[in-house]
Protein backbone atom coordinates (compact mmCIF):
# COMPACT_ATOMS: atom_id res chain seq x y z
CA UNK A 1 4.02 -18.78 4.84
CA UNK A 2 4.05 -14.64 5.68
CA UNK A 3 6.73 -12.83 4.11
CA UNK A 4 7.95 -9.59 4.86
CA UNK A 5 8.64 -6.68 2.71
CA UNK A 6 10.67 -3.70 4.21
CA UNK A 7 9.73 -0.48 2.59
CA UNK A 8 11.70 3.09 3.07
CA UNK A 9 9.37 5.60 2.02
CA UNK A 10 11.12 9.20 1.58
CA UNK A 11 8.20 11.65 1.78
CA UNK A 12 5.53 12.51 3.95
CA UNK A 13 2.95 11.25 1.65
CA UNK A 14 4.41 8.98 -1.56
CA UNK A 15 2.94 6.75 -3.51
CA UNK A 16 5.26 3.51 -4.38
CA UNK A 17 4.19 0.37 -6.45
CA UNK A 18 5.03 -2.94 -4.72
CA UNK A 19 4.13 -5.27 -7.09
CA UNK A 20 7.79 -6.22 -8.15
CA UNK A 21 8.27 -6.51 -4.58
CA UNK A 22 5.66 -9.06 -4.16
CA UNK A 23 5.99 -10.89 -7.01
CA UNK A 24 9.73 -11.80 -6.24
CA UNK A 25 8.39 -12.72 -3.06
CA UNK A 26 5.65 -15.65 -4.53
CA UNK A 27 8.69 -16.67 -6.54
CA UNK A 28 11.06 -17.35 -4.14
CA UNK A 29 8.20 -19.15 -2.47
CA UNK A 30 7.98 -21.42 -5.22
CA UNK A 31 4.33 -21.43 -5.13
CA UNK A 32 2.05 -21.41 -9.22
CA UNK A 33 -1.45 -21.02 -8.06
CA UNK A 34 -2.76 -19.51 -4.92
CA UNK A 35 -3.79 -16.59 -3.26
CA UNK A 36 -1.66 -13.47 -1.82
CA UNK A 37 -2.86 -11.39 1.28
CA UNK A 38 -0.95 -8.32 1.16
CA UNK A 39 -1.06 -6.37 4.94
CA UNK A 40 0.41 -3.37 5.87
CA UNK A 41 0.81 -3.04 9.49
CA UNK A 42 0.49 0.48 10.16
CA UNK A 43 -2.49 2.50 10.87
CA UNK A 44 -1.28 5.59 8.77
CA UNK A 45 -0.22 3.55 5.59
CA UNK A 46 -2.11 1.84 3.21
CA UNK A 47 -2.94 -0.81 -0.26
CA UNK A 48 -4.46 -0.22 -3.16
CA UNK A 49 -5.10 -1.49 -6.83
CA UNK A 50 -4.67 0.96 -9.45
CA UNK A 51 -2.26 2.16 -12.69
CA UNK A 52 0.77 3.04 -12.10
CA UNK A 53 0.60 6.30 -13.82
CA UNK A 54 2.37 9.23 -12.90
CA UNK A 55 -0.32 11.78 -13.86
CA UNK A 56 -2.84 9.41 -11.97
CA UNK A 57 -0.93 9.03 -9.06
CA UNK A 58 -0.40 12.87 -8.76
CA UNK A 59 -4.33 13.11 -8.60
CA UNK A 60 -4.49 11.09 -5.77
CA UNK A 61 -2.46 12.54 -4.05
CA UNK A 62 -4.08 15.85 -4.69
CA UNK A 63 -7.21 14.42 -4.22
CA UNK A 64 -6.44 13.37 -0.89
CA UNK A 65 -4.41 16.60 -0.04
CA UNK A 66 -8.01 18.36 -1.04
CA UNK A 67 -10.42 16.13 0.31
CA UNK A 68 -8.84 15.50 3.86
CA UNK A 69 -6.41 18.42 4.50
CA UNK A 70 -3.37 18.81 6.56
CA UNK A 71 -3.86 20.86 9.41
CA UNK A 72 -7.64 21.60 9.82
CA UNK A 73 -8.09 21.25 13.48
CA UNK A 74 -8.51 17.52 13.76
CA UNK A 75 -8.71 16.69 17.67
CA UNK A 76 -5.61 14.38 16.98
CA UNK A 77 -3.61 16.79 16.28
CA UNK A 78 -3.63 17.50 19.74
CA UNK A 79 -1.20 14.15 20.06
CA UNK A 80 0.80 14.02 17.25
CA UNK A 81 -0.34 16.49 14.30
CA UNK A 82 -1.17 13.68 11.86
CA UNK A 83 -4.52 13.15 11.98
CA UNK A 84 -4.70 13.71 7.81
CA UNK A 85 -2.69 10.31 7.31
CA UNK A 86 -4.86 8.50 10.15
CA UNK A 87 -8.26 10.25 8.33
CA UNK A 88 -7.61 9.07 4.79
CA UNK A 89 -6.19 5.72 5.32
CA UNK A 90 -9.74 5.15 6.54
CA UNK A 91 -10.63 5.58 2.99
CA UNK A 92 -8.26 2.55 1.61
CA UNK A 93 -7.55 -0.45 3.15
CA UNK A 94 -4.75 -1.86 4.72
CA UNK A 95 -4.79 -5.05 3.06
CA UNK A 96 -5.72 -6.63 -0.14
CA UNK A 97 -6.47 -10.28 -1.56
CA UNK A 98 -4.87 -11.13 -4.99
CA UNK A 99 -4.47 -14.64 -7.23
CA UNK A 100 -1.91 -15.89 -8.15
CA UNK A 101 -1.30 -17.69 -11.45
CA UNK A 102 1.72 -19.02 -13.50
CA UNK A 103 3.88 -17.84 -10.08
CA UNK A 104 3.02 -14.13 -10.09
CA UNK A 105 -0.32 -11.96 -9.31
CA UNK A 106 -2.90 -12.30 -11.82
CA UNK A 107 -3.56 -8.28 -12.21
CA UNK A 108 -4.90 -6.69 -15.08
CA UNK A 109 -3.11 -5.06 -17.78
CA UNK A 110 -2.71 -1.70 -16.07
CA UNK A 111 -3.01 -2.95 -12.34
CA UNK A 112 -0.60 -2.58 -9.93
CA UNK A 113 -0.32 -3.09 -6.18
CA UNK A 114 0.27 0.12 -4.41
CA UNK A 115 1.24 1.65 -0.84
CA UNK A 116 0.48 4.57 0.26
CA UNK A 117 2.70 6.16 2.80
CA UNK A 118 0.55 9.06 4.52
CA UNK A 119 2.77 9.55 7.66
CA UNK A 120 6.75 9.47 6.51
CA UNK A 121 9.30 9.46 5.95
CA UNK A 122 9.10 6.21 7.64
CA UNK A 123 10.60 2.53 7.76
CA UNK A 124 7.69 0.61 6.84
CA UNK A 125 6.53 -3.05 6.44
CA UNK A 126 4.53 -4.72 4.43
CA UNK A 127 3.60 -8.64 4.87
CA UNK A 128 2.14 -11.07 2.00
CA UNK A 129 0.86 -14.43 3.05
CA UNK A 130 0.98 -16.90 0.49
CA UNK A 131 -1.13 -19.66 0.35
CA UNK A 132 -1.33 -22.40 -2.33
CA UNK A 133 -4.84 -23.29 -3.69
C-alpha cells in the first residue's frame, strides 16, 4: 500500500514536521506493526529525523544557508538558479525507514519526521509505503 501526502510549503526553504501527517496515514491503513518508507519525490526536497524545536530548526536552516550558500556561482545556476537546494539535499536523504508499533511510528521521545523544502514555494508530495511485518 503507498500513500500519498500532499504538502504546500510557503517559503523558499521551510522546515515542516510530517509526522502527524504520516501517522494518520498508518491509521487509516489499519495496519499495528510494520514498517513505513517515507519518499519524497523531488530532487530539491528532502527527510529527516530530528526535534521539532524551533531554535533547532532555525540552526539548520542557518547552517545550511552558511554551509552551501545561495548564489555562489554554482554551474547550475546557469539553468535555473537553484543549485543551493539541489547541493544540500545531497546532504539528507530523500527517504527514510521507520517502525511502526501500536499503529503509529515508533520515534523517540523528541523525534520527529521532517521535510525539508529547499526549492519553494512549491506543491509537494510525499509518499509512505506501509507494509505489515
Amino acid at each position: 500500500m503507498i500513500l500519498e501526502i500532499e504538502i504546500p510549503t510557503k517559503e523558499e526553504f521551510e522546515l515542516i514536521d510530517i509526522t502527524p501527517l504520516v501517522n494518520e496515514k498508518i491509521r487509516e491503513s489499519g495496519i499495528k506493526e510494520g514498517i513505513a518508507v517515507i519518499f519524497t519525490t523531488h530532487t530539491t526536497t528532502a527527510l529527516f529525523i530530528n526535534e521539532n524545536e524551533s531554535g533547532l530548526l532555525e540552526d539548520v536552516k542557518e547552517f545550511f544557508e552558511s554551509f552551501i550558500p545561495k548564489g555562489k556561482g554554482y554551474k547550475h545556476d546557469r539553468i535555473d538558479h537553484n543549485a543551493h537546494s539541489h547541493l544540500r539535499s545531497i546532504l539528507l536523504n530523500p527517504s527514510i525507514a521507520i517502525p511502526i508499533r501500536d499503529g503509529k511510528l515508533l520515534l523517540g521521545t523528541w523525534q520527529s519526521v521532517i521535510f525539508a523544502e529547499l526549492d519553494g514555494p512549491r506543491r509537494r508530495k510525499v509518499f509512505v509505503k506501509i507494509c505489515e511485518c
